[in-house]
PDB file of N, CA and C in Angstrom:
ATOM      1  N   UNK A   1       4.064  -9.714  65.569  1.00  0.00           N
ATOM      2  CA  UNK A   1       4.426 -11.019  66.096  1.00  0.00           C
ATOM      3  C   UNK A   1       5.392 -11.688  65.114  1.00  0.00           C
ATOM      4  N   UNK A   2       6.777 -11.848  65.220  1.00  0.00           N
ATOM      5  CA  UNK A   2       7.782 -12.540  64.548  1.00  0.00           C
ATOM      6  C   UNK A   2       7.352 -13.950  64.104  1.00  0.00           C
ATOM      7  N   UNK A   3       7.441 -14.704  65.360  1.00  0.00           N
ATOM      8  CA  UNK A   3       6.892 -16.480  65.797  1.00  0.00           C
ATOM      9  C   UNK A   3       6.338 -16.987  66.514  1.00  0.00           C
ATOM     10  N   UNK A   4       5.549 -17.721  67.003  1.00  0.00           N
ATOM     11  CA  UNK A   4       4.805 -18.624  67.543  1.00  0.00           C
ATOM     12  C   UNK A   4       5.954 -18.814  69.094  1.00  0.00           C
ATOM     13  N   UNK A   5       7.431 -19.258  68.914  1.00  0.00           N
ATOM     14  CA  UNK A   5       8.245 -19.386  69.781  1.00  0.00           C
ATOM     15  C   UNK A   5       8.698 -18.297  70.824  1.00  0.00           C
ATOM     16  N   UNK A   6       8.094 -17.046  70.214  1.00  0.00           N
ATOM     17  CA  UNK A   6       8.372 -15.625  70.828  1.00  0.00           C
ATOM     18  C   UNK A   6       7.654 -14.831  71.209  1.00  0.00           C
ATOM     19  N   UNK A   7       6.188 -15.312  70.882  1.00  0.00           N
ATOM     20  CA  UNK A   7       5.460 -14.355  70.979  1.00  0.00           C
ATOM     21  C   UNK A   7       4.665 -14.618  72.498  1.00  0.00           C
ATOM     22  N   UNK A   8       4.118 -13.428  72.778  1.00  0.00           N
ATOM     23  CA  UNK A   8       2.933 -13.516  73.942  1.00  0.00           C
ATOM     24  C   UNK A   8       2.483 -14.566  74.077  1.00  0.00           C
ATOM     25  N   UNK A   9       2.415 -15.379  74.685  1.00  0.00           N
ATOM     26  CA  UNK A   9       1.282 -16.391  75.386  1.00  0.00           C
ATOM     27  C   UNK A   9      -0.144 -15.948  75.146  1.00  0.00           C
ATOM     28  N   UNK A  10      -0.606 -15.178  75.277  1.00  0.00           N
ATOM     29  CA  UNK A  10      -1.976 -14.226  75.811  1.00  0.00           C
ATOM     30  C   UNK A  10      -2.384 -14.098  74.103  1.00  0.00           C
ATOM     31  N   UNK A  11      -1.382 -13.319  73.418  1.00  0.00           N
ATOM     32  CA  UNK A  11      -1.454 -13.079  72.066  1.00  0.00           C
ATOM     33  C   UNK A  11      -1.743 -14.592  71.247  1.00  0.00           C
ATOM     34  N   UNK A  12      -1.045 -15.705  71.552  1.00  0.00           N
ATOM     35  CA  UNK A  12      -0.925 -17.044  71.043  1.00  0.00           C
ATOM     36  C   UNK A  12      -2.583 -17.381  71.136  1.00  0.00           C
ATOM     37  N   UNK A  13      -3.321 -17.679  72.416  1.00  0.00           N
ATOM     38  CA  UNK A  13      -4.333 -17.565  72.906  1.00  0.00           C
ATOM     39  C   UNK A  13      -5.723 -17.236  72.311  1.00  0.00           C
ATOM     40  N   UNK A  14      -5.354 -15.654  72.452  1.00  0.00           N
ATOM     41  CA  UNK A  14      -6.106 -15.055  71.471  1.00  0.00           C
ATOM     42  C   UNK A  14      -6.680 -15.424  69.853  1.00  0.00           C
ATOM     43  N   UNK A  15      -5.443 -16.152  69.296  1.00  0.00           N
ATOM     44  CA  UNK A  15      -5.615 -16.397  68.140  1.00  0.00           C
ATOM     45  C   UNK A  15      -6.037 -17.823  67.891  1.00  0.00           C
ATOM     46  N   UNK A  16      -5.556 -18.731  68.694  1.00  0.00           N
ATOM     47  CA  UNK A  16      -6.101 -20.326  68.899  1.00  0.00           C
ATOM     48  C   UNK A  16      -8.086 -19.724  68.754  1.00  0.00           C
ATOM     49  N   UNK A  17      -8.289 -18.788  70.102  1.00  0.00           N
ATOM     50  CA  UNK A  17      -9.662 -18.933  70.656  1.00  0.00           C
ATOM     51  C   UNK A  17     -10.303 -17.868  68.958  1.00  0.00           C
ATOM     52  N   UNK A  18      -9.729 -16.962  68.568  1.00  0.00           N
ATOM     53  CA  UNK A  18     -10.344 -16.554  67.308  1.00  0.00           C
ATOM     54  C   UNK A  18     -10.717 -17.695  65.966  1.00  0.00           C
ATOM     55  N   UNK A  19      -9.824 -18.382  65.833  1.00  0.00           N
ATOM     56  CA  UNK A  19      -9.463 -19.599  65.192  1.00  0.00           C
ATOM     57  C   UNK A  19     -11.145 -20.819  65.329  1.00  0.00           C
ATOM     58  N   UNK A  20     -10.793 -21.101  66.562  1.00  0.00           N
ATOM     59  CA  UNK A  20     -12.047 -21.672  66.592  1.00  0.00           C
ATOM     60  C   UNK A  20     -13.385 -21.861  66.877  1.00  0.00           C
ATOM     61  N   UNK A  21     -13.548 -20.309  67.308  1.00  0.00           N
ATOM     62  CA  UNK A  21     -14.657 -19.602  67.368  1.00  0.00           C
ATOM     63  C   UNK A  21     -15.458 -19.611  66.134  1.00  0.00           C
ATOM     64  N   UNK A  22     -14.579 -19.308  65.058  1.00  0.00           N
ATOM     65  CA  UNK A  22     -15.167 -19.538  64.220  1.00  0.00           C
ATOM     66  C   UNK A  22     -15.518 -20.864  63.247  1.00  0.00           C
ATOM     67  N   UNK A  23     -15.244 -21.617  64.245  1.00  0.00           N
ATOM     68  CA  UNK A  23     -15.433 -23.422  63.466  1.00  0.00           C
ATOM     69  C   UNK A  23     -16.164 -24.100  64.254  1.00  0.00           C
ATOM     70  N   UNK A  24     -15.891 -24.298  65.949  1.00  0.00           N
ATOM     71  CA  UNK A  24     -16.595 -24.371  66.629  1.00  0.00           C
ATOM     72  C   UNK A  24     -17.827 -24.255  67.538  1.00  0.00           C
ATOM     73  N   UNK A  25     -19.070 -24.977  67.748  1.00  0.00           N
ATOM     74  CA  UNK A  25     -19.956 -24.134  68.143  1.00  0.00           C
ATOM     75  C   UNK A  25     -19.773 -24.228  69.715  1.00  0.00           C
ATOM     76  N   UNK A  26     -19.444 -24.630  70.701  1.00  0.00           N
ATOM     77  CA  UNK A  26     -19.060 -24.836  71.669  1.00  0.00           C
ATOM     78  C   UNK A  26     -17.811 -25.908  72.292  1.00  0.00           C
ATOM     79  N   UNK A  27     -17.078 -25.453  72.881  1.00  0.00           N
ATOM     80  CA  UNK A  27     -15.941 -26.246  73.702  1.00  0.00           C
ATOM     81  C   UNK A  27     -15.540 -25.338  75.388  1.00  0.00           C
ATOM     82  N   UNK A  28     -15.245 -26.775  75.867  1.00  0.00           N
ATOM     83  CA  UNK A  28     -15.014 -26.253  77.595  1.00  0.00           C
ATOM     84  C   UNK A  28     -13.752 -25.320  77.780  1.00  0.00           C
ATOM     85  N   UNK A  29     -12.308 -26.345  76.486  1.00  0.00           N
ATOM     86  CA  UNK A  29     -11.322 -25.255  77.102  1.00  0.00           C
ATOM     87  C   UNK A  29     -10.461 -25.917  75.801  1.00  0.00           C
ATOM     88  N   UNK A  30      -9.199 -25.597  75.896  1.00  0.00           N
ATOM     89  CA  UNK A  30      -8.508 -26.288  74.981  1.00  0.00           C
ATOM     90  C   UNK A  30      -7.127 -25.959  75.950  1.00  0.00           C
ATOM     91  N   UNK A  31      -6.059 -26.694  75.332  1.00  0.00           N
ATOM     92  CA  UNK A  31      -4.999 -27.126  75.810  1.00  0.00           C
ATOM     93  C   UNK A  31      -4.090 -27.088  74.579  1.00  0.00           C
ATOM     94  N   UNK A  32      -2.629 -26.372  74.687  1.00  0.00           N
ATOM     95  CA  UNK A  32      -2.047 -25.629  73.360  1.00  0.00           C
ATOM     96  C   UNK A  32      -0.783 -26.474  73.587  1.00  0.00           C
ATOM     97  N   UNK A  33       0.422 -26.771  72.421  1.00  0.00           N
ATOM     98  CA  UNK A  33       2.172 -27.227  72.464  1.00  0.00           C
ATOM     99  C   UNK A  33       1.807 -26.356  71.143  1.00  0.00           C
ATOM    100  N   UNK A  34       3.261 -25.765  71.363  1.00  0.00           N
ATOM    101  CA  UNK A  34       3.718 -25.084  70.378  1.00  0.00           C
ATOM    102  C   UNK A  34       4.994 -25.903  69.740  1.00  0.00           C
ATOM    103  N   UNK A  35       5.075 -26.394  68.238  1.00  0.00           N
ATOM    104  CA  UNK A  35       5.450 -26.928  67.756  1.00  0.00           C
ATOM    105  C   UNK A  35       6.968 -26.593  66.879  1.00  0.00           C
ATOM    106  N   UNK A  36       6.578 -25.575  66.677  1.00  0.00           N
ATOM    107  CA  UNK A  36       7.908 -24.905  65.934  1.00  0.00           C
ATOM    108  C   UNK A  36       7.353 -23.466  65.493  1.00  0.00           C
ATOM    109  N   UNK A  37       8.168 -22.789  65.156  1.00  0.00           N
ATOM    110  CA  UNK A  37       7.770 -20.882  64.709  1.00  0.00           C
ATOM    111  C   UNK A  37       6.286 -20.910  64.247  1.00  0.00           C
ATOM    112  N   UNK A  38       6.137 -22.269  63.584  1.00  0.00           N
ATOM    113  CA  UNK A  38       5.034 -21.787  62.500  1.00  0.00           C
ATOM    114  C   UNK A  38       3.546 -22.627  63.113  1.00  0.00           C
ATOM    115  N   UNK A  39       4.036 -23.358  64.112  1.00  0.00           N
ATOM    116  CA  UNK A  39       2.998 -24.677  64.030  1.00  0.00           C
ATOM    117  C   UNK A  39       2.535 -24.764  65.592  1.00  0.00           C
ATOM    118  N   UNK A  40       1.199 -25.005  65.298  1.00  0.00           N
ATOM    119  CA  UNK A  40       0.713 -25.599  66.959  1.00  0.00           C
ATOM    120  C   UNK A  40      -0.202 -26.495  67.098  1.00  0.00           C
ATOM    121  N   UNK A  41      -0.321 -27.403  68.181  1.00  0.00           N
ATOM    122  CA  UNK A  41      -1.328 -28.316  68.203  1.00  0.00           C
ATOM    123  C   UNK A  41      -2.148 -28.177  69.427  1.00  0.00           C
ATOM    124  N   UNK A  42      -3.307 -27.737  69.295  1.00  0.00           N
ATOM    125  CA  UNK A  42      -4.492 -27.519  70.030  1.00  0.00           C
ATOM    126  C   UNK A  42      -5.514 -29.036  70.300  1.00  0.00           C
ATOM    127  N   UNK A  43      -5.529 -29.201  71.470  1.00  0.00           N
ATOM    128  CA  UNK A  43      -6.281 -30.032  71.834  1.00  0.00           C
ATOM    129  C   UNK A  43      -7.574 -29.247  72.724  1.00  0.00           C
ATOM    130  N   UNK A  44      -8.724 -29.692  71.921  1.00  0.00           N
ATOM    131  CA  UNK A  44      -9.885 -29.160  72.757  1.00  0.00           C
ATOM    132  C   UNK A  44     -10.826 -30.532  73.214  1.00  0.00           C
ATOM    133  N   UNK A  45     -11.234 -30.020  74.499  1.00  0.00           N
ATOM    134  CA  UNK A  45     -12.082 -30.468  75.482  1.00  0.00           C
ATOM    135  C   UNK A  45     -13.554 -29.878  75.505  1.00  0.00           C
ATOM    136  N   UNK A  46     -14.711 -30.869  75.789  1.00  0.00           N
ATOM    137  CA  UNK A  46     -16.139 -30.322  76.112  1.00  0.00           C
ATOM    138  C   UNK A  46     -16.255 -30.292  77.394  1.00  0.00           C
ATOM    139  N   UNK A  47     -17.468 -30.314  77.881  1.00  0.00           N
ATOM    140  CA  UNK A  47     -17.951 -30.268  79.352  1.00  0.00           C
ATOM    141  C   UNK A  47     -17.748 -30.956  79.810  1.00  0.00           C
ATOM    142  N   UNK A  48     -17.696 -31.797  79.988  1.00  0.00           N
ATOM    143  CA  UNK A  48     -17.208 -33.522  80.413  1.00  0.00           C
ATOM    144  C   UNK A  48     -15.437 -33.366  80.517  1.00  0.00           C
ATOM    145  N   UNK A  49     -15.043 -32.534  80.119  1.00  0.00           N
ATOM    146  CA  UNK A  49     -13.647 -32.672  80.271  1.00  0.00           C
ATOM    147  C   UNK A  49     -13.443 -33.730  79.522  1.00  0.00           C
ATOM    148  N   UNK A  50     -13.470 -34.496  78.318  1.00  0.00           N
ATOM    149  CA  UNK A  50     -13.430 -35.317  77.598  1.00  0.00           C
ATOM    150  C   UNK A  50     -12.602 -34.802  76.053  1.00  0.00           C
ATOM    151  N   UNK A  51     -11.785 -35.139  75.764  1.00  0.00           N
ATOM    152  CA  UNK A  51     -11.045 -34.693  74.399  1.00  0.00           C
ATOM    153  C   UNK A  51     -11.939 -34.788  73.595  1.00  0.00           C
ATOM    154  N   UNK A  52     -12.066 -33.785  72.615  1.00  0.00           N
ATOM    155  CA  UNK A  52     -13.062 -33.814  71.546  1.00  0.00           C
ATOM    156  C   UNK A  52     -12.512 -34.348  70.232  1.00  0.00           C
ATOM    157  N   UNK A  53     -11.044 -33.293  69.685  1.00  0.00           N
ATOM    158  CA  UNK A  53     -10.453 -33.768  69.256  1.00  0.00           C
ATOM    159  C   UNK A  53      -8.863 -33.021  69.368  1.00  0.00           C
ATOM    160  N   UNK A  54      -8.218 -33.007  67.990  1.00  0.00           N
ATOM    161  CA  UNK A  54      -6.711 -32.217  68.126  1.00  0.00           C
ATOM    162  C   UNK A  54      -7.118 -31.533  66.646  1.00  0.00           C
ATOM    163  N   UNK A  55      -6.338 -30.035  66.742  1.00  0.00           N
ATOM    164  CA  UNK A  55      -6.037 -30.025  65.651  1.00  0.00           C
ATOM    165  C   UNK A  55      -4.534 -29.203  65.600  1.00  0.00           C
ATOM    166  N   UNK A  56      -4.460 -29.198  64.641  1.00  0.00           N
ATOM    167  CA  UNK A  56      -2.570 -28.486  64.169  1.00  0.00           C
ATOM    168  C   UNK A  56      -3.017 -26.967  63.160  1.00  0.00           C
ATOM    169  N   UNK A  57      -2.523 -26.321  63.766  1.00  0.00           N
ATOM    170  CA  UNK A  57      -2.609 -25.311  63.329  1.00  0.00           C
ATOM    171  C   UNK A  57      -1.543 -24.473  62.810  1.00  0.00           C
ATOM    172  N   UNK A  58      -1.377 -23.822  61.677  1.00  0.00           N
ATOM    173  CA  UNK A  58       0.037 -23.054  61.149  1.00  0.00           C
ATOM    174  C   UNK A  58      -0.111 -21.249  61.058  1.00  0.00           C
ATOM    175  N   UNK A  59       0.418 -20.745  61.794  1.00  0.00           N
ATOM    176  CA  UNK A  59       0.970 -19.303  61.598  1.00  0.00           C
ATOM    177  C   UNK A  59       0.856 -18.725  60.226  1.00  0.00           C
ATOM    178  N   UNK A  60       0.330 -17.608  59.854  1.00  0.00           N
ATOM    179  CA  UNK A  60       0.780 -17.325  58.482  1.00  0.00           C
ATOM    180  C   UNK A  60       1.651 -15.668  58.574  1.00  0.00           C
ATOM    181  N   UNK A  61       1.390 -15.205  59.795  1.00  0.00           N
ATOM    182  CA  UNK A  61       2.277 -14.290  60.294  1.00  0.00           C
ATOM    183  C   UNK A  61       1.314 -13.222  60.908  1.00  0.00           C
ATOM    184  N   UNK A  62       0.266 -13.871  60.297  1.00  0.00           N
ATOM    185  CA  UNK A  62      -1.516 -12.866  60.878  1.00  0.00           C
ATOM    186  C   UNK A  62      -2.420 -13.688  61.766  1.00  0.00           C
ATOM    187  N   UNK A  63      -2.597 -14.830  61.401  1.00  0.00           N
ATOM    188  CA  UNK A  63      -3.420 -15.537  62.050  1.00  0.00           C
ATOM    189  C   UNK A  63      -3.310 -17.167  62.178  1.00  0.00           C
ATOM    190  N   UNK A  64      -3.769 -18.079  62.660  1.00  0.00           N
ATOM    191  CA  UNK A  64      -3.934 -19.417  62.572  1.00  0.00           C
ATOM    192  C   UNK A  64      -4.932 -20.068  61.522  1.00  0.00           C
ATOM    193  N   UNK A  65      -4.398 -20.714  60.669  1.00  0.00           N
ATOM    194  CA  UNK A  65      -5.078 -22.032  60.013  1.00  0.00           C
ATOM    195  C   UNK A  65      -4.860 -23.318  59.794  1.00  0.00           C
ATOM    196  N   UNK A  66      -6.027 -23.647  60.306  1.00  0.00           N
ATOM    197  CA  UNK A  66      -6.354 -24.983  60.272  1.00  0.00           C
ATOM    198  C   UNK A  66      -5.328 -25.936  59.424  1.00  0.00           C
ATOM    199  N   UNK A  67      -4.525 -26.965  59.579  1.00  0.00           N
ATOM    200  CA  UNK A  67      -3.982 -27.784  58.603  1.00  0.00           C
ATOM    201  C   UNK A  67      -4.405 -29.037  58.514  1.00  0.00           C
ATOM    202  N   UNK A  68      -4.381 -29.552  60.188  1.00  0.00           N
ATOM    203  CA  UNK A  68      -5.152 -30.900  60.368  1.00  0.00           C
ATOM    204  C   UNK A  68      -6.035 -30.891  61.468  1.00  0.00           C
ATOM    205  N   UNK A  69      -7.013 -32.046  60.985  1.00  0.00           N
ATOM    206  CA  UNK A  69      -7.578 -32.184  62.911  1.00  0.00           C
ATOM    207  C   UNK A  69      -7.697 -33.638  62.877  1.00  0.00           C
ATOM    208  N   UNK A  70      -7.304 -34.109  64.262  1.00  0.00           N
ATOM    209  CA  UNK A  70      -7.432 -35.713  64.689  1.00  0.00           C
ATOM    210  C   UNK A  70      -8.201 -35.864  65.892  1.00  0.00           C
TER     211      UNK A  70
END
């Protein structure tokens, strides 16, 4: 995977839902903008369909980490 701007959708996905699988103990769905090559901002939702919160996430060319959450 080169960038965030090029890559698979499905692949992008994959790595958001690996990402916060392991931080999260449950969420309904999340909702992705891709920000630039390196950067994305994930907004996740609970059952309620209710925003839980956001977070921003950065590429390191392997995986997603965490930078901020709002």
């Amino acid at each position: 995977m080169i960038d965030l701007m090029h890559a698979d959708w499905d692949e992008i996905e994959e790595l958001i839902e690996d990402t916060l699988n392991e931080r999260i103990r449950t969420f309904k769905y999340f909702d992705y903008f891709i920000i630039n090559p390196k950067n994305v901002l994930v907004k996740i939702y609970d059952d309620n369909d209710k925003l839980m919160f956001a977070v921003k996430m950065e590429f390191d060319g392997k995986k997603l980490e965490v930078i901020e959450v709002s």
